[in-house]
C-alpha atoms as a PDB file:
ATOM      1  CA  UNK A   1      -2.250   7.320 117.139  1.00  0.00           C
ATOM      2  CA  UNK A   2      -5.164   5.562 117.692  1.00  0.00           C
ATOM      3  CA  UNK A   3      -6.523   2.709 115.707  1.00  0.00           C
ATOM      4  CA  UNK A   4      -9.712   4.735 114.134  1.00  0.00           C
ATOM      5  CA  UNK A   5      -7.291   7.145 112.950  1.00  0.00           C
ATOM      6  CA  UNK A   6      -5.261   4.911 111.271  1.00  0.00           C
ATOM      7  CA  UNK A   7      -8.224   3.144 109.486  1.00  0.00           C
ATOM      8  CA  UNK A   8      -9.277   6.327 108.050  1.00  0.00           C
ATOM      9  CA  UNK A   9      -6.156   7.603 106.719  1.00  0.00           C
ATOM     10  CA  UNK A  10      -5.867   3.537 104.762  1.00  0.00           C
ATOM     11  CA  UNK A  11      -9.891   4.335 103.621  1.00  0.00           C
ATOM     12  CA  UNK A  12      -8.594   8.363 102.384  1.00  0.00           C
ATOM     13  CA  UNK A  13      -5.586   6.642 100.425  1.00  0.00           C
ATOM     14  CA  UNK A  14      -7.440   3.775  98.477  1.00  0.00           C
ATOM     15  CA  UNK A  15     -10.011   6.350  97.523  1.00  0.00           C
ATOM     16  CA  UNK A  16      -7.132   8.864  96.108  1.00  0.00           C
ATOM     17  CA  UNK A  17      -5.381   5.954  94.200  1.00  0.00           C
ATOM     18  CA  UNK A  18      -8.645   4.611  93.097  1.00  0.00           C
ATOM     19  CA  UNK A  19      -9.718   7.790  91.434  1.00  0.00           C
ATOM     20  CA  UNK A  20      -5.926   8.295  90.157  1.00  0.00           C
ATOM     21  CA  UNK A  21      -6.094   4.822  88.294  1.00  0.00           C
ATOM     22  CA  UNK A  22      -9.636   5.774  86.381  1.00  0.00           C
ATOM     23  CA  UNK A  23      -7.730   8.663  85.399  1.00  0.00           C
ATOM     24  CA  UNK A  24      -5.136   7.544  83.797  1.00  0.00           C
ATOM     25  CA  UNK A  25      -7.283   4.816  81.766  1.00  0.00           C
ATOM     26  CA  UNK A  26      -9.265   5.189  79.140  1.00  0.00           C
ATOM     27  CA  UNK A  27     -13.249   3.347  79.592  1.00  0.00           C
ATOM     28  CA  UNK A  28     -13.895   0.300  77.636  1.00  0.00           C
ATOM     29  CA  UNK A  29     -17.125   0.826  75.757  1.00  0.00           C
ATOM     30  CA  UNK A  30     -19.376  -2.099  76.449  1.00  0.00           C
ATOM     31  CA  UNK A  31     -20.001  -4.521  73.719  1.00  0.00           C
ATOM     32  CA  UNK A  32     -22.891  -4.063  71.019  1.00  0.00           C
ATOM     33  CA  UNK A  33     -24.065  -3.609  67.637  1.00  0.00           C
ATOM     34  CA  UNK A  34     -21.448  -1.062  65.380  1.00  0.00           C
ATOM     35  CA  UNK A  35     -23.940   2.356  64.877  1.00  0.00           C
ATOM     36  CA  UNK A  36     -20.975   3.500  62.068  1.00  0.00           C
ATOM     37  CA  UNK A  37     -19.587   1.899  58.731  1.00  0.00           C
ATOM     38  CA  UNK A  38     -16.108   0.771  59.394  1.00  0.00           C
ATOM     39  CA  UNK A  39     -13.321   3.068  57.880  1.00  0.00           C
ATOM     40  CA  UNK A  40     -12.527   2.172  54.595  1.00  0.00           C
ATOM     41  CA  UNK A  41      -9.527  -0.344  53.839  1.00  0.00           C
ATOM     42  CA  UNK A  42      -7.281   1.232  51.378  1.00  0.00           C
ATOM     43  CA  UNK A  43      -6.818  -0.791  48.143  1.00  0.00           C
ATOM     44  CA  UNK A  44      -3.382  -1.649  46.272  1.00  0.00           C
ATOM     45  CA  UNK A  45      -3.175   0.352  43.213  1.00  0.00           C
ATOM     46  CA  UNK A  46      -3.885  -0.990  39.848  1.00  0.00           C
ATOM     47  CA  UNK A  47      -0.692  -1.784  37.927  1.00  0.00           C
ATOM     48  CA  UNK A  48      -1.064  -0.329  34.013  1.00  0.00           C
ATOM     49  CA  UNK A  49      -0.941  -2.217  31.358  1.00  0.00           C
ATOM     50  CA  UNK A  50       2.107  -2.570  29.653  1.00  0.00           C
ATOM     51  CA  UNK A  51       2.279  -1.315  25.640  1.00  0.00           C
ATOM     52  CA  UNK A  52       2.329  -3.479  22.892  1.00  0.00           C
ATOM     53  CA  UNK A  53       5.293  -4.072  21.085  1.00  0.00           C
ATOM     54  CA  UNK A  54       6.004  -0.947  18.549  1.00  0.00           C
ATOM     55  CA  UNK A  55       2.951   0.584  20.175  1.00  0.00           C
ATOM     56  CA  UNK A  56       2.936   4.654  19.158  1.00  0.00           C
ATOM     57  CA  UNK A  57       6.320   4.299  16.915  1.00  0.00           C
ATOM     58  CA  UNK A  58       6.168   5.830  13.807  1.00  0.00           C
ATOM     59  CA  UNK A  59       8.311   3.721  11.027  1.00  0.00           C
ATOM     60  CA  UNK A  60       9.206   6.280   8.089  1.00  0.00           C
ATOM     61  CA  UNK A  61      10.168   4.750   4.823  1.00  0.00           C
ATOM     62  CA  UNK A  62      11.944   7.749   2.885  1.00  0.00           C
ATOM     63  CA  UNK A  63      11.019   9.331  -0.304  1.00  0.00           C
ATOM     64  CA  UNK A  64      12.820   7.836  -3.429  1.00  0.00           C
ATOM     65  CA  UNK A  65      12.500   4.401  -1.588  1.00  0.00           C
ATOM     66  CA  UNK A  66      11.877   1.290  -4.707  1.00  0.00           C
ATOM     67  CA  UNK A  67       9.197  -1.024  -4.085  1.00  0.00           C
ATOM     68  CA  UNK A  68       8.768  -3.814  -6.889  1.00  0.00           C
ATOM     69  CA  UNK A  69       5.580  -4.338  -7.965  1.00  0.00           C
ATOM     70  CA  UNK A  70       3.202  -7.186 -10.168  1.00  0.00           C
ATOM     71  CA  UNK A  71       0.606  -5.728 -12.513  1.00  0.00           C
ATOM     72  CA  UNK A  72      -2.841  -7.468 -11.345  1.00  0.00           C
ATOM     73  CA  UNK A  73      -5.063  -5.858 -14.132  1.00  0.00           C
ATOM     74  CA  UNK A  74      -3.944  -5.487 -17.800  1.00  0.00           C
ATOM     75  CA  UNK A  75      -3.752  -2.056 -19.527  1.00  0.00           C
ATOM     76  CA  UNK A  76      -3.947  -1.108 -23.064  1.00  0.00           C
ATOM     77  CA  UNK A  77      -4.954   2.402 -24.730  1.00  0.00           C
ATOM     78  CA  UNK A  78      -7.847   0.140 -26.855  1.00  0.00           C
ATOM     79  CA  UNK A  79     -10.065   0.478 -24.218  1.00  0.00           C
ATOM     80  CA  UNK A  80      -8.256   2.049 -21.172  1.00  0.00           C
ATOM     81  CA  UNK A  81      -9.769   5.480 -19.905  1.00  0.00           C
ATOM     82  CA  UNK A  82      -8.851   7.878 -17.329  1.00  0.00           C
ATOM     83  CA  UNK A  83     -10.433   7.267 -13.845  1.00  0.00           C
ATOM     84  CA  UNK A  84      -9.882   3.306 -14.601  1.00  0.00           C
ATOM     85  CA  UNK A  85      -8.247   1.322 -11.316  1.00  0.00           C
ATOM     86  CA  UNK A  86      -5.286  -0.036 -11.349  1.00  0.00           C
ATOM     87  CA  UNK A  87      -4.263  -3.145  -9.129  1.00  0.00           C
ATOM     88  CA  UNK A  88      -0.839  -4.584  -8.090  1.00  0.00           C
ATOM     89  CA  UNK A  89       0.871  -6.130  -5.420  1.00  0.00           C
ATOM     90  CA  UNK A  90       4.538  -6.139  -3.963  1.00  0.00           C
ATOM     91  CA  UNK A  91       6.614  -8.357  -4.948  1.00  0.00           C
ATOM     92  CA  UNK A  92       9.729  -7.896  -2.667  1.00  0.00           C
ATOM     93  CA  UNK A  93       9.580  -6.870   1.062  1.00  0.00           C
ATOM     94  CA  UNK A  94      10.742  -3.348   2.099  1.00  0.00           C
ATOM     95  CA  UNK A  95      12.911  -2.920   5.333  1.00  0.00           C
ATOM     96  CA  UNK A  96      13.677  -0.202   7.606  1.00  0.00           C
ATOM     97  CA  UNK A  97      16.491  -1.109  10.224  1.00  0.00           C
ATOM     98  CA  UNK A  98      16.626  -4.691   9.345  1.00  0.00           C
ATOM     99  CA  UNK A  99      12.514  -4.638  10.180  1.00  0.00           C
ATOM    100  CA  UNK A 100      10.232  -6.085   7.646  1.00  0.00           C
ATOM    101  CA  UNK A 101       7.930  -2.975   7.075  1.00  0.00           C
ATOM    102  CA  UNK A 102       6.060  -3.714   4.086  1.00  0.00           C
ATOM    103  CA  UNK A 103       5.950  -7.549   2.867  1.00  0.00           C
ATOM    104  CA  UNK A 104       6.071  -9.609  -0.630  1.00  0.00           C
ATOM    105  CA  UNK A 105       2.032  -9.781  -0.989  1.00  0.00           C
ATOM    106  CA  UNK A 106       0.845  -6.555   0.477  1.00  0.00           C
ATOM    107  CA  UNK A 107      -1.470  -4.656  -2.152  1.00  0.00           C
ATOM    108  CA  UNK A 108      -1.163  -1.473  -4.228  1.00  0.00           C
ATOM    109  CA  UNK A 109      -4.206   0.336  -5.674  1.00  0.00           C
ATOM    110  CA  UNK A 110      -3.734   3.363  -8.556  1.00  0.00           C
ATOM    111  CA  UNK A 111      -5.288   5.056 -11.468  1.00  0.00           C
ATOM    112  CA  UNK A 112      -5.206   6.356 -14.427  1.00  0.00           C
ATOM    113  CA  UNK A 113      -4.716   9.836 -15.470  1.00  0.00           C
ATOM    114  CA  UNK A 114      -4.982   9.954 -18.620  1.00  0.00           C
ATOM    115  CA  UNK A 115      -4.932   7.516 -21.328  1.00  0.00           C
ATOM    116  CA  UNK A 116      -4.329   8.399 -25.569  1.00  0.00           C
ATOM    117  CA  UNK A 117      -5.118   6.149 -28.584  1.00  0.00           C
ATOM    118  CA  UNK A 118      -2.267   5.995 -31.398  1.00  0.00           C
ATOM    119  CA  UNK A 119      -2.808   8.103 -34.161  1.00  0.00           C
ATOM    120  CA  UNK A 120      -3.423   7.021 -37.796  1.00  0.00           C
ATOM    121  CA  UNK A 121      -0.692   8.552 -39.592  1.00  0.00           C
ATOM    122  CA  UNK A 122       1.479   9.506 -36.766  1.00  0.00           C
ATOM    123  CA  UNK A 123       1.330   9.756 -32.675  1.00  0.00           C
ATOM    124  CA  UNK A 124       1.967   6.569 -30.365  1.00  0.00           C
ATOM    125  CA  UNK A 125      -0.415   5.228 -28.105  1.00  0.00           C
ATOM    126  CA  UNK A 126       0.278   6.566 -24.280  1.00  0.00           C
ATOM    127  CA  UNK A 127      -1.359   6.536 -21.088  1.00  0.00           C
ATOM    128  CA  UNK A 128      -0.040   7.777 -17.568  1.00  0.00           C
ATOM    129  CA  UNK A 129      -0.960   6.340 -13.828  1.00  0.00           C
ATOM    130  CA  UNK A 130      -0.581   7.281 -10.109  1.00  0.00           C
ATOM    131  CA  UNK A 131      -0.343   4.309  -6.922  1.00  0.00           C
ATOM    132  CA  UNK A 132      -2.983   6.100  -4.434  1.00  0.00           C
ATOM    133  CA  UNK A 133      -3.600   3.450  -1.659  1.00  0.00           C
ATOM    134  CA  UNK A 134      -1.177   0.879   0.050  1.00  0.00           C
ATOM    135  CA  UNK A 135      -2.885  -1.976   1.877  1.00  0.00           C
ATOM    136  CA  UNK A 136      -0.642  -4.467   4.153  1.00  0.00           C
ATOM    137  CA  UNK A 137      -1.785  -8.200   4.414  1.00  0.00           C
ATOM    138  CA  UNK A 138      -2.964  -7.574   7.682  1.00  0.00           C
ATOM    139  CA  UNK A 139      -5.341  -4.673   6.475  1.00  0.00           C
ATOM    140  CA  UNK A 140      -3.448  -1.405   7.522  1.00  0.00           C
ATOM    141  CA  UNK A 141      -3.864   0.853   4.752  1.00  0.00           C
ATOM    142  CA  UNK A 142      -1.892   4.041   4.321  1.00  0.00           C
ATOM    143  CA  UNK A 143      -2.212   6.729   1.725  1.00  0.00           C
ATOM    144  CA  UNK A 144       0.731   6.378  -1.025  1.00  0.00           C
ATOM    145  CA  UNK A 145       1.975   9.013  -3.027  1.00  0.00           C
ATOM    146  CA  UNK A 146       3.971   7.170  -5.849  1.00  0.00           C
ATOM    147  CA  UNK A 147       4.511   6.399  -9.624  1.00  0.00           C
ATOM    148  CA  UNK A 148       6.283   4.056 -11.656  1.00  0.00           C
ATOM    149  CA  UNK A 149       9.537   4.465 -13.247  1.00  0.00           C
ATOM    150  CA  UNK A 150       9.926   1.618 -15.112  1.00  0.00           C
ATOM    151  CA  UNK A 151       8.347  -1.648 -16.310  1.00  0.00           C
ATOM    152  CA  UNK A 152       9.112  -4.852 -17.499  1.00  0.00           C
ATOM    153  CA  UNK A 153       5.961  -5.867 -20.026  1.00  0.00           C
ATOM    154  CA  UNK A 154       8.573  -8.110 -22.525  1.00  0.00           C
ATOM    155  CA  UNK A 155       7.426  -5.503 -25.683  1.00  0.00           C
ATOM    156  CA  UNK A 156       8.580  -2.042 -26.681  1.00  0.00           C
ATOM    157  CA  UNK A 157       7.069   0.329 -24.395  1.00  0.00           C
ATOM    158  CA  UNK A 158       8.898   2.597 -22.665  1.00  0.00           C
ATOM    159  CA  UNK A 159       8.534   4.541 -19.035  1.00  0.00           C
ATOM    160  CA  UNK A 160       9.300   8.113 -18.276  1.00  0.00           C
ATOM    161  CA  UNK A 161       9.868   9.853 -14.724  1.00  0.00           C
ATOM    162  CA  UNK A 162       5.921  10.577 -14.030  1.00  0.00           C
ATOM    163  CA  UNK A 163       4.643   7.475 -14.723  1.00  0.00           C
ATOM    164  CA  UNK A 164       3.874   7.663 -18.525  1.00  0.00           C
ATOM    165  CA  UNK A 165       3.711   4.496 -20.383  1.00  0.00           C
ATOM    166  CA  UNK A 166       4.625   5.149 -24.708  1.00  0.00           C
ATOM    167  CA  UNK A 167       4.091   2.582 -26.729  1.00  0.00           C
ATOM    168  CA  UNK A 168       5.968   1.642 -29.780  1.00  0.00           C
ATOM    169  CA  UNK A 169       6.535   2.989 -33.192  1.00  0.00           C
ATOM    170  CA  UNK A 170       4.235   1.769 -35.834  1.00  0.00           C
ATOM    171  CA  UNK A 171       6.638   3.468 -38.879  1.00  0.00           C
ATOM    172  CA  UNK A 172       8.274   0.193 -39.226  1.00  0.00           C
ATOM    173  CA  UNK A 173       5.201  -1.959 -39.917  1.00  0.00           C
ATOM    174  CA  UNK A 174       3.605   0.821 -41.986  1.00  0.00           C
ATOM    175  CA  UNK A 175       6.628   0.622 -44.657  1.00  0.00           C
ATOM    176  CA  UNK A 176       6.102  -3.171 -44.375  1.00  0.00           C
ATOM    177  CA  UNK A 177       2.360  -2.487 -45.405  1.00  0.00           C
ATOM    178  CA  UNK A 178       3.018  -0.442 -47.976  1.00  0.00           C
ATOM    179  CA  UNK A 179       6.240  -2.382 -49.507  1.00  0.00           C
ATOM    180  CA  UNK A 180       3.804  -5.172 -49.391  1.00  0.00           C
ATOM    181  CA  UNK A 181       1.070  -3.890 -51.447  1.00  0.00           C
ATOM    182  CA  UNK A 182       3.639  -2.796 -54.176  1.00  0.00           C
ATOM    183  CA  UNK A 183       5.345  -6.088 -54.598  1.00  0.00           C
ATOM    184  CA  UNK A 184       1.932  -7.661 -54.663  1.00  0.00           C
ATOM    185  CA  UNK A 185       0.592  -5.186 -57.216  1.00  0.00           C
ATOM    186  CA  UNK A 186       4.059  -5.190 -59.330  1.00  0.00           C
ATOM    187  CA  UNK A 187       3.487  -8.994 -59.697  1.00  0.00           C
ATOM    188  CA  UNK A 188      -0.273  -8.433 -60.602  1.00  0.00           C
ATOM    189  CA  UNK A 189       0.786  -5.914 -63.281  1.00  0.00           C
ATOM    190  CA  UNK A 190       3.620  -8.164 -64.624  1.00  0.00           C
ATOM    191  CA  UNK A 191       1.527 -11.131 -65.214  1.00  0.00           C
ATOM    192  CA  UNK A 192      -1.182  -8.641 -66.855  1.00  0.00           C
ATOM    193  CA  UNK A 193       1.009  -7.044 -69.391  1.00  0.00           C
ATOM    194  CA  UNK A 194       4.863  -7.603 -68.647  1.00  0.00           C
ATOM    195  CA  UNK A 195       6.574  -4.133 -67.822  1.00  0.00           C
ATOM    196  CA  UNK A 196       4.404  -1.442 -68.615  1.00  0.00           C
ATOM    197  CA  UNK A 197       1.888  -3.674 -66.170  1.00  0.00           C
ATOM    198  CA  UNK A 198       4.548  -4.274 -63.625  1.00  0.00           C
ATOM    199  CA  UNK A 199       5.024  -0.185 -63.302  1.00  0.00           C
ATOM    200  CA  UNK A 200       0.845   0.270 -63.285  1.00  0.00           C
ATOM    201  CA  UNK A 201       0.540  -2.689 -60.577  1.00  0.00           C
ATOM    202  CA  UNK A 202       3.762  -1.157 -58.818  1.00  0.00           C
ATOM    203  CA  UNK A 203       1.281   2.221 -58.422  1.00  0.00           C
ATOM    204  CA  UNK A 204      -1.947   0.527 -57.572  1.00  0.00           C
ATOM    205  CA  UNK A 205      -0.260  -1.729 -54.716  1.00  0.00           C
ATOM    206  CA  UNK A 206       1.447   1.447 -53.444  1.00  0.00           C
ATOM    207  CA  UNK A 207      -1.415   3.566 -53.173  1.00  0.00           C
ATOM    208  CA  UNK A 208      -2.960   0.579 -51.500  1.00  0.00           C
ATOM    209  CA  UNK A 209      -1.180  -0.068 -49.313  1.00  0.00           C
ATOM    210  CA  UNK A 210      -0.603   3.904 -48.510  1.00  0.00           C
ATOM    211  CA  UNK A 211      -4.167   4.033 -47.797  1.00  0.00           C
ATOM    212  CA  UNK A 212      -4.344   1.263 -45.595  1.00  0.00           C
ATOM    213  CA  UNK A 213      -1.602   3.133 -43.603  1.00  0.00           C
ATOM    214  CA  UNK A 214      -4.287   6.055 -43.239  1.00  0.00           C
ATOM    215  CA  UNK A 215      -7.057   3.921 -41.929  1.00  0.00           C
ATOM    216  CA  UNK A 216      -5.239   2.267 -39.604  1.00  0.00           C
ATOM    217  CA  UNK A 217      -4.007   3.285 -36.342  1.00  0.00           C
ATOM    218  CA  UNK A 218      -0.523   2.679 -34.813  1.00  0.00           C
ATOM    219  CA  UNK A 219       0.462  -0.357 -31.787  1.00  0.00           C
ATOM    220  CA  UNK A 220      -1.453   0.383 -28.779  1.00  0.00           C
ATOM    221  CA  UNK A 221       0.370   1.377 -25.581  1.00  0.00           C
ATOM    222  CA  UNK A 222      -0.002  -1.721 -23.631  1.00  0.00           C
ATOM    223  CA  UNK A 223       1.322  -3.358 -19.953  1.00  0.00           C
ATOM    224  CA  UNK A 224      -0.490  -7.187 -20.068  1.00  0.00           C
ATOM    225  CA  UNK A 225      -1.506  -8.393 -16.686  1.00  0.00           C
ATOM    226  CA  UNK A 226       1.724  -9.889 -14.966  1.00  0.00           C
ATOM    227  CA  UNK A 227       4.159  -7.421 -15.838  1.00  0.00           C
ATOM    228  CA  UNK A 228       6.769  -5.779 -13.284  1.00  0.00           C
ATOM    229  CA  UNK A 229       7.031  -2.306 -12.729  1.00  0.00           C
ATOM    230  CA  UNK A 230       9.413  -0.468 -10.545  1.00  0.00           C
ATOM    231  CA  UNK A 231       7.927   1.990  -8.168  1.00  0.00           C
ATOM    232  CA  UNK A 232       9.149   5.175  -6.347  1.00  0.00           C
ATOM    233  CA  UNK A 233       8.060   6.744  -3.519  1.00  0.00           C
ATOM    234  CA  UNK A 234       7.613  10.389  -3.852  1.00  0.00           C
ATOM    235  CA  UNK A 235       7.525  11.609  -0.449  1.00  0.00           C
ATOM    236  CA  UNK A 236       8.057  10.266   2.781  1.00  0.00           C
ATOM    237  CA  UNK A 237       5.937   7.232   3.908  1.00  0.00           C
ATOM    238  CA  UNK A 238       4.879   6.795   7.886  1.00  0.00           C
ATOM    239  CA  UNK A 239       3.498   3.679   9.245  1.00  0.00           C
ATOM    240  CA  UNK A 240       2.100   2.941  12.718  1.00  0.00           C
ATOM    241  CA  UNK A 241       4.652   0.236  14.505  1.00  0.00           C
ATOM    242  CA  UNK A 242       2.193  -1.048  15.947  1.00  0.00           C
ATOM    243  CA  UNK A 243       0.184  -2.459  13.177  1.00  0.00           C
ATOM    244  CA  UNK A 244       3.426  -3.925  11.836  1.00  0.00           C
ATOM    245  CA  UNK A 245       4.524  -7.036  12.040  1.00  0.00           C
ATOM    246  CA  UNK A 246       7.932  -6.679  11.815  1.00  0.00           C
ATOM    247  CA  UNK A 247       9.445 -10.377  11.157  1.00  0.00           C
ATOM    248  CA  UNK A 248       6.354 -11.240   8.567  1.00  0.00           C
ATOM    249  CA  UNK A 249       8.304 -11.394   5.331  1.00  0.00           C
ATOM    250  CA  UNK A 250       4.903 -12.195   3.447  1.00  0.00           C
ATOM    251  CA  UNK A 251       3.886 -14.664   0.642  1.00  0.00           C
ATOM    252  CA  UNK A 252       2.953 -13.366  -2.686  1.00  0.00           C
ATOM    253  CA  UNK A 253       0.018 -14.225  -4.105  1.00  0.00           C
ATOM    254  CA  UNK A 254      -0.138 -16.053  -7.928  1.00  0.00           C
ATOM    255  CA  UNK A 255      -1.317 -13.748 -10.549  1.00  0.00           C
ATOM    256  CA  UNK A 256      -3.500 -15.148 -13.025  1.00  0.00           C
ATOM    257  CA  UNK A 257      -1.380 -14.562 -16.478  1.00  0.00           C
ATOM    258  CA  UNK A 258      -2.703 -13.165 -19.759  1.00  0.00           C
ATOM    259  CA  UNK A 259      -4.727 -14.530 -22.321  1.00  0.00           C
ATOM    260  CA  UNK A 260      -2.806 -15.953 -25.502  1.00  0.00           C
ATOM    261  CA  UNK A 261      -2.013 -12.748 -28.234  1.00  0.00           C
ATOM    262  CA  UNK A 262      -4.527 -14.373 -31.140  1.00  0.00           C
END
């Protein structure tokens, strides 16, 4: 084989493995300004926020559940009128599962429904009232469906089941009226003309004293400001947990207390 030969076949193989190496790799684009936006970097999702404490719990307080309550606002059946407000607050906290739900200081708002003078010869003076709004300290108010059962006003009144305040009996003082006006007239009489004037002032102070019964009306049904009533819930109560505070066991507020009786 002749040198020529030999130089050709080495030419022919470095052209086949040159063309076999620009195969197999891929060209390197030549430096230069970027024509495209860069693909987009993927971002770490946002982590949620976690709920606040009691957030979407319901708290029920069940029906026939006690809640003691200050009167804020006097009442008497002198001047009281159905459609009048009534005001109180609690006066002892309320707890579900060892949670303070409703604390000492939290405010009650009612009505009246009706309200009845005492009659003149007989009747007692009565009026009735409905709780309507609940307000916490913190300003959550809920609707409230409740009446009083009883109440602690230091006289005679009494309470029935719906809330109906009775006032006392004025039979008592009316026999003291009219015994009254019969001893005084007896001793009028007697020192006028001895017993034939004792029997005539007898009659006069008796019929004075029964008219004086007639013209006057009987005690007034009355619940001064500062008296403690007992209320019941009627139906069941639910509260939003989350405007609860459930360790808050409140602070009652002073209530100013009623004018001296003249």
């Amino acid at each position: 084989m002749s040198v020529q030969l030999l130089r050709r076949l080495l030419q022919c193989f470095c052209v086949v493995a040159m063309l076999a190496l620009a195969v197999s790799c891929p060209a390197q684009q030549p430096d230069g300004p970027q024509t495209s936006a860069p693909p987009p970097v993927a971002t770490p999702p946002t982590p949620e926020p976690a709920p606040r404490s009691g957030s979407g719990e319901k708290v029920l307080v069940p029906a026939g559940t006690r809640i003691g309550v200050v009167l804020e606002n006097g009442i008497s059946t002198r001047s009281a009128k159905p459609g009048d407000s009534v005001y109180l607050q609690t006066s002892f906290p309320i707890t579900i599962g060892n949670r303070i739900v409703i604390p000492v200081g939290s405010y009650l708002r009612g009505e009246l429904l009706d309200s009845k003078r005492p009659g003149r010869v007989k009747g007692r003076g009565e009026f009735r009232l409905k709780l309507n709004t609940l307000i916490l300290p913190n300003g959550y108010t809920v609707n409230l469906n409740a009446a009083p059962r009883s109440a602690d006003s230091g006289g005679k009144e009494t309470m029935d089941s719906e809330g109906k305040v009775t006032g006392p009996s004025g039979k008592g003082k009316d026999a003291q009226t009219v015994a009254e006006t019969t001893a005084a007239g007896a001793g009028i009489g007697a020192i006028a003309g001895r017993a034939k004037g004792l029997g005539i002032g007898a009659g006069v102070g008796a019929a004075a004293g029964l008219a004086a019964v007639l013209l006057t009306r009987g005690p007034d049904a009355e619940l001064p400001r500062g008296s403690t009533l007992d209320i019941v819930l009627e139906h069941e109560l639910s509260l939003d947990g989350s405007q609860i505070q459930f360790t808050n066991v409140g602070q009652a507020q002073p209530i100013t207390p009623p004018p001296p009786q003249p």
